[in-house]
Protein backbone atom coordinates (compact mmCIF):
# COMPACT_ATOMS: atom_id res chain seq x y z
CA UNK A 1 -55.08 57.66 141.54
CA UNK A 2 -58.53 56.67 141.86
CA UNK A 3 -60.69 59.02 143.77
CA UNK A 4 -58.07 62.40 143.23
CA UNK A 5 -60.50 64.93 141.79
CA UNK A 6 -59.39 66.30 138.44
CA UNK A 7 -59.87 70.29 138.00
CA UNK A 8 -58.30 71.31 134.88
CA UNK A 9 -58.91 70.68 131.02
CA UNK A 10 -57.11 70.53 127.94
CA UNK A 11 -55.66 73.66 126.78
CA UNK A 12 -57.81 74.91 123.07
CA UNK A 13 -55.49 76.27 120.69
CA UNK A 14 -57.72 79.62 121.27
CA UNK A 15 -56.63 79.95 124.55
CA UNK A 16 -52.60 79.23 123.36
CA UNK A 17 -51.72 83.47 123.75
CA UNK A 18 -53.52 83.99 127.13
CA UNK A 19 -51.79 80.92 128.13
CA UNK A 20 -48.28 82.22 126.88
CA UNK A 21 -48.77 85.63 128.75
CA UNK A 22 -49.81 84.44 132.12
CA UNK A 23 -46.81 81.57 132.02
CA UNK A 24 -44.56 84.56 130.86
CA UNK A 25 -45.67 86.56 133.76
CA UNK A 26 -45.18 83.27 136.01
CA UNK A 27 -41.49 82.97 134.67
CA UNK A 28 -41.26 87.02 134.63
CA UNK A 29 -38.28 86.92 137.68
CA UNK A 30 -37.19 82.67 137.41
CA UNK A 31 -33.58 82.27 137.13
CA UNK A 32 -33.63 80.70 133.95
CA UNK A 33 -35.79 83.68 132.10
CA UNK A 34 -33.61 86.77 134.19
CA UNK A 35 -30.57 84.87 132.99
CA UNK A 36 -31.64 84.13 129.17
CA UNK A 37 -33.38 88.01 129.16
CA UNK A 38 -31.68 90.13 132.28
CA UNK A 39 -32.51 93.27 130.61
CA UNK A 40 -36.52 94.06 131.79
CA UNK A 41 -37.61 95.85 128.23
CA UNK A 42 -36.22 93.33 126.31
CA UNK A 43 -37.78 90.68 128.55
CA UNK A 44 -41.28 93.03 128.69
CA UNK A 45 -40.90 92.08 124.82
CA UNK A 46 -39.43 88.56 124.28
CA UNK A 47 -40.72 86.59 126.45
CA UNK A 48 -44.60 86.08 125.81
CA UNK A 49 -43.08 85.54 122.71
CA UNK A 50 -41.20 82.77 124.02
CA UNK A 51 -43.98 80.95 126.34
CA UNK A 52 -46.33 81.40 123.15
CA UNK A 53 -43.96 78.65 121.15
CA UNK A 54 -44.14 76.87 124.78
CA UNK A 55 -47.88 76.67 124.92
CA UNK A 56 -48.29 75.84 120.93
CA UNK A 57 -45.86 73.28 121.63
CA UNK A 58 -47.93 71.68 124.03
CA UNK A 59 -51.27 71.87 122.20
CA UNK A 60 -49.19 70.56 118.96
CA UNK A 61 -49.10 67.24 121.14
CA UNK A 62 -51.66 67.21 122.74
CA UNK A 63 -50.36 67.83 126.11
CA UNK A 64 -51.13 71.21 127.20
CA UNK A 65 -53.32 71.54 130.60
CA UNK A 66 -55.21 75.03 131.87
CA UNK A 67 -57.72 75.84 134.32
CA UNK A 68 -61.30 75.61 133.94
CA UNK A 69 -62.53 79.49 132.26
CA UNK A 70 -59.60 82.04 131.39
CA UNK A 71 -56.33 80.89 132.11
CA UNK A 72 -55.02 80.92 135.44
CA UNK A 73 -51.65 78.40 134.83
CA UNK A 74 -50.95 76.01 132.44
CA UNK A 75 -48.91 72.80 132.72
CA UNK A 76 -47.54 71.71 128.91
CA UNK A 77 -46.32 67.93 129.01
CA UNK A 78 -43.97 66.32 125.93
CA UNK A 79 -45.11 62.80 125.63
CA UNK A 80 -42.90 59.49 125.57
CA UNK A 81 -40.56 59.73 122.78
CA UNK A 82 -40.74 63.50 122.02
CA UNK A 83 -38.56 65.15 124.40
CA UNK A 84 -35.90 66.37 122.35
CA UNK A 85 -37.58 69.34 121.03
CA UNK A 86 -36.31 69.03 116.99
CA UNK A 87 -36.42 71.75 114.85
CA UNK A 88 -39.82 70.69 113.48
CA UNK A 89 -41.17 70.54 116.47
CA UNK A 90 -40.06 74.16 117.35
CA UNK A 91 -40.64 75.24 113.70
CA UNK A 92 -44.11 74.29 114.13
CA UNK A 93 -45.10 75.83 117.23
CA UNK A 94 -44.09 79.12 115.60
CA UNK A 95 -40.03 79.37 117.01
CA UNK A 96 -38.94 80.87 114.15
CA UNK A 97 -41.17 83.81 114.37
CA UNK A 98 -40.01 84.70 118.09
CA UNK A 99 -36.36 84.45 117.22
CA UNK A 100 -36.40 87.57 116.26
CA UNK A 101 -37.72 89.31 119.22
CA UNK A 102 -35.16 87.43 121.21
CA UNK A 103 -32.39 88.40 119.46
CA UNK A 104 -28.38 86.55 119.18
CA UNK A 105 -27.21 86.83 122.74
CA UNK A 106 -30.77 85.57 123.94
CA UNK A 107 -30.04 82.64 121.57
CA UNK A 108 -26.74 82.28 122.63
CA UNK A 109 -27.73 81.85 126.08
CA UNK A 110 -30.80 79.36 124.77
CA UNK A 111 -28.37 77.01 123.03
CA UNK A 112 -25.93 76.79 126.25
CA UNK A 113 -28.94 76.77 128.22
CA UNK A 114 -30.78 73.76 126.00
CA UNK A 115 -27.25 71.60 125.57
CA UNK A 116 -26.69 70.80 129.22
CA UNK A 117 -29.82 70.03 130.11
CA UNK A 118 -30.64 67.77 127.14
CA UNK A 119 -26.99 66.01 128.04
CA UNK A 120 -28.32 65.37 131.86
CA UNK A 121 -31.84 64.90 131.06
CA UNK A 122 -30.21 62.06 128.47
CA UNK A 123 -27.93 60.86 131.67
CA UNK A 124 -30.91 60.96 133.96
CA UNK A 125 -33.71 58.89 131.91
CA UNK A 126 -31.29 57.07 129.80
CA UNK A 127 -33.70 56.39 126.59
CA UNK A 128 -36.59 55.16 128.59
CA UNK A 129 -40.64 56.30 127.69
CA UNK A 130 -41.19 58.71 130.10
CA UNK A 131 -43.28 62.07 130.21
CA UNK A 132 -41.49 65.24 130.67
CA UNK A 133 -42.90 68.27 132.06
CA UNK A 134 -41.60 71.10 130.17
CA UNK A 135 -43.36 73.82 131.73
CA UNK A 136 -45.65 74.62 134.93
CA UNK A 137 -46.94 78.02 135.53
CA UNK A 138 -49.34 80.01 137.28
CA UNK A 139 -51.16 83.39 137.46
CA UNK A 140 -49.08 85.29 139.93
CA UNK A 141 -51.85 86.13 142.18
CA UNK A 142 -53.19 82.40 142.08
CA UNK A 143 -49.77 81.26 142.93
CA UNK A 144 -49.93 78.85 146.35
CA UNK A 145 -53.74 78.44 146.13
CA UNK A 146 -53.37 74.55 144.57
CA UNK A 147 -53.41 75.61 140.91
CA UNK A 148 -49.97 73.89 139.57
CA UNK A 149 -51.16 70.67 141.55
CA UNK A 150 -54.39 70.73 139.46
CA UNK A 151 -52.93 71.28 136.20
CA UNK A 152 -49.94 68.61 136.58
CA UNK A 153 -52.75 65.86 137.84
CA UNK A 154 -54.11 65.07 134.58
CA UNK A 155 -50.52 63.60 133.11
CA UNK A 156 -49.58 62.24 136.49
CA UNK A 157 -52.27 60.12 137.07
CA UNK A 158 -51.92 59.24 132.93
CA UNK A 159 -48.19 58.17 133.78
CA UNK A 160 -49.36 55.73 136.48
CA UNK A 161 -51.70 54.25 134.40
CA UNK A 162 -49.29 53.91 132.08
CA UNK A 163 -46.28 52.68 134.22
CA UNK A 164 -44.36 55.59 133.10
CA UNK A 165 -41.83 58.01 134.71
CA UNK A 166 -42.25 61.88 134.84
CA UNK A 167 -39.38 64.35 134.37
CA UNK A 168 -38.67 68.03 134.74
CA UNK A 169 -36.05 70.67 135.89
CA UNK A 170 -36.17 73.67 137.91
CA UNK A 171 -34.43 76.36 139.05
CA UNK A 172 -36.03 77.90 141.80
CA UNK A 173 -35.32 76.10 145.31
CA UNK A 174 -39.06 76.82 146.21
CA UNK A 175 -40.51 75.05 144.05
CA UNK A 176 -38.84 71.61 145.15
CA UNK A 177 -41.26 71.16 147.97
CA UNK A 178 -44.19 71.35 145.67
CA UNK A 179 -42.90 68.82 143.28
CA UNK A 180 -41.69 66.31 145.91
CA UNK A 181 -45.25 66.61 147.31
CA UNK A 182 -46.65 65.37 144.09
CA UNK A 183 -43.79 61.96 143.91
CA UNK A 184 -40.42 63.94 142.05
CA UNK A 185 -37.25 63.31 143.62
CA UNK A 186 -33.93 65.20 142.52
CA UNK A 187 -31.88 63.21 140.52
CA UNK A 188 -28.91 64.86 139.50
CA UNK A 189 -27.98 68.86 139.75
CA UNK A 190 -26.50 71.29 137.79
CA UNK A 191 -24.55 74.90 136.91
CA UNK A 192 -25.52 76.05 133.39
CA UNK A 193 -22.06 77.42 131.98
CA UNK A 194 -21.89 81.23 131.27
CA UNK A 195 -23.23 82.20 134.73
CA UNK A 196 -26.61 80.61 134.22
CA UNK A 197 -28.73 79.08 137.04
CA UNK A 198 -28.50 75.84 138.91
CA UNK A 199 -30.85 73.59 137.93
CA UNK A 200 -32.58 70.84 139.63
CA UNK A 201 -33.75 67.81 137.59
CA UNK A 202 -36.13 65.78 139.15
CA UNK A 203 -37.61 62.47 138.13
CA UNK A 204 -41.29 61.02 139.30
CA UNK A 205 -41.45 57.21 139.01
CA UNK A 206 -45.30 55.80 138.60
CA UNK A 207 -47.34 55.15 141.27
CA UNK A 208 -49.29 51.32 141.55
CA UNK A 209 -52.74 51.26 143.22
């Protein structure tokens, strides 16, 4: 903890769309986005949409990382105890407004999509304070240059102060070498129903000095 350089900031709430676009270009070809938006004009159209509610979510509490100057990534955190994104949570970071621009079979992939992972993420953590990483992006072209480990220090070394666990899920098998060089472990796997993507869950527990 001590000693481990920190090089990102807080995401401002003026920087919440540039953040959206470049994690929407991050996510443009993950599982989970291909499967929730396979078609590429719809996707061209819904999904900044969908990263912008991401980002505000973030920002809404507090939690919301970016590099230093433009956006490059961002890393948006829920704290202890808000996890389960309610519907004025998502209400507030503008959800309703994107809905839209989704459209119902986008929504009906969502809601499959949200239900088993809240069930294993439930499973997994059973009720315990923990910090959940929601989303980690970066710029394409900055991708594998140390950006994500940046943006997720801030939170991780908070958790270890803290004596807290961190959480997250993935679907891409590449990424689970970065994450298990920053302390996650997988926990539990599954197969989203309707032909969507296995997901990894992985859990962090704190470091001690």
């Amino acid at each position: 903890m001590a000693g481990i350089e920190v090089r990102s900031t807080a995401l401002a709430r003026a920087q919440a769309e540039e953040a959206g676009n470049v994690l929407s270009r991050a996510f443009w070809d993950d599982p989970m986005i291909t499967w929730l938006m396979p078609d590429e004009a719809h996707r061209a159209v819904a999904n900044p949409a969908f990263f912008h509610v991401a980002a505000r979510l973030g920002l809404n509490e507090h939690s919301a990382w970016t590099t230093f100057g433009k956006p490059d990534g961002a890393a948006i955190w829920m704290p202890p105890g808000k996890h389960d994104l309610t519907d004025d949570m998502m209400g507030a970071a503008g959800f309703l407004e994107a809905v839209p621009l989704m459209g119902d079979e986008t929504m009906g992939r969502f809601g499959t999509l949200m239900g088993a992972m809240n069930e294993q993420h439930e499973s997994n953590m059973k009720n315990r304070p923990h910090w959940y990483l929601l989303v980690l992006g970066v710029e394409p072209a900055r991708q594998g240059q140390g950006v994500g480990g940046d943006l997720v220090q801030p939170i991780l070394q908070r958790a270890d102060l803290e004596g807290l666990p961190c959480y997250l899920e993935t679907m891409k098998t590449k990424n689970l070498p970065f994450y298990r060089k920053h302390g996650f472990e997988v926990v539990s796997e599954l197969d989203i129903d309707d032909g969507g993507p296995h997901t990894w869950c992985m859990r962090r527990d704190p470091k001690t000095s």
